[in-house]
Protein backbone atom coordinates (compact mmCIF):
# COMPACT_ATOMS: atom_id res chain seq x y z
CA UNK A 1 -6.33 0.30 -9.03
CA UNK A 2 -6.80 3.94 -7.96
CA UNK A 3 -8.86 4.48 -4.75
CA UNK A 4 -10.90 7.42 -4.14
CA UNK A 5 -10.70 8.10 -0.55
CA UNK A 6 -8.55 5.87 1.72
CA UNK A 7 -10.21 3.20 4.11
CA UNK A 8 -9.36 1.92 7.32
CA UNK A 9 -11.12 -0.25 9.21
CA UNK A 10 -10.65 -2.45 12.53
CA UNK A 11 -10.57 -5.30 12.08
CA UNK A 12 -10.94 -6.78 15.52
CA UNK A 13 -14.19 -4.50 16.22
CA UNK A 14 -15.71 -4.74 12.62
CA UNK A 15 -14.45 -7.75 10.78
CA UNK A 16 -17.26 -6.84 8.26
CA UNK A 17 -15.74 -3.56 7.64
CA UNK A 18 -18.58 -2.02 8.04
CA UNK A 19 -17.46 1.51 9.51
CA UNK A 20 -14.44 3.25 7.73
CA UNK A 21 -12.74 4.59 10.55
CA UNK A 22 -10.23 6.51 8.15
CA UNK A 23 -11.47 10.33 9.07
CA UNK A 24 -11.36 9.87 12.95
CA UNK A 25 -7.29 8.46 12.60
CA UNK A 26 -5.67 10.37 9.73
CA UNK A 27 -2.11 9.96 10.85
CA UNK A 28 -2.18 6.26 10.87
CA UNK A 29 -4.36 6.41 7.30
CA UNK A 30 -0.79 8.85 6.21
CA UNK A 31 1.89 6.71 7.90
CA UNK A 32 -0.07 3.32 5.72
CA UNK A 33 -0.03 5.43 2.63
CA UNK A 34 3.97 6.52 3.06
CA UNK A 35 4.49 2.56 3.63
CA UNK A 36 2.72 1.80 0.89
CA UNK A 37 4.37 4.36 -1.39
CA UNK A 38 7.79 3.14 -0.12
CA UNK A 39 7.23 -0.70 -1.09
CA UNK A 40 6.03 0.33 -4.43
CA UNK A 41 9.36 1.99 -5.09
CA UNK A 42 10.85 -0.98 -3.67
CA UNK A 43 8.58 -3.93 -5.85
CA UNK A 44 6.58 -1.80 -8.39
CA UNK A 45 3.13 -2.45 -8.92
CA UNK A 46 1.29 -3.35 -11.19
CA UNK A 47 -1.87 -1.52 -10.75
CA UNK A 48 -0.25 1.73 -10.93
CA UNK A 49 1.48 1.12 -13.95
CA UNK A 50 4.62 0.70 -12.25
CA UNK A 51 6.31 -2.43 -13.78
CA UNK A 52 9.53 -2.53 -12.23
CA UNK A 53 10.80 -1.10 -8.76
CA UNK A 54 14.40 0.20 -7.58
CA UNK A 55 14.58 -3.64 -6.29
CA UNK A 56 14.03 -5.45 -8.70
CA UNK A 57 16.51 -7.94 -10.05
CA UNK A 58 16.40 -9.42 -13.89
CA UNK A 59 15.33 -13.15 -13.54
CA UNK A 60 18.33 -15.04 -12.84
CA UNK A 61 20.66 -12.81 -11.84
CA UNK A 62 21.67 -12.12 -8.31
CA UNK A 63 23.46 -8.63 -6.95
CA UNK A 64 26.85 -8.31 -6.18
């Protein structure tokens, strides 16, 4: 799942999310989108064709 523009939205103020508040707070919308790149190294992800990450273990087995 690919988004076009990021959206961010408070929650507490708008729990409609109504108003994207993405353009007025760009550094938070960057420092979500670095976390979110990080744990899709991490896990993978589905969505972005990304099947396994750098943490994923084979089904029964457990690191040494």
């Amino acid at each position: 799942m690919n988004v076009e523009s990021p959206e961010l939205y408070n929650i507490m103020r708008d729990p409609g999310e109504c108003y994207n508040v993405a353009e007025l707070y760009p550094e938070i919308v960057q420092e979500l989108l670095e976390v979110a790149t990080e744990a899709r190294e991490e896990l993978g992800d589905l969505h972005m064709n990304m099947k396994t990450g750098k943490g994923n273990r084979e089904i029964g087995r457990v690191s040494k």
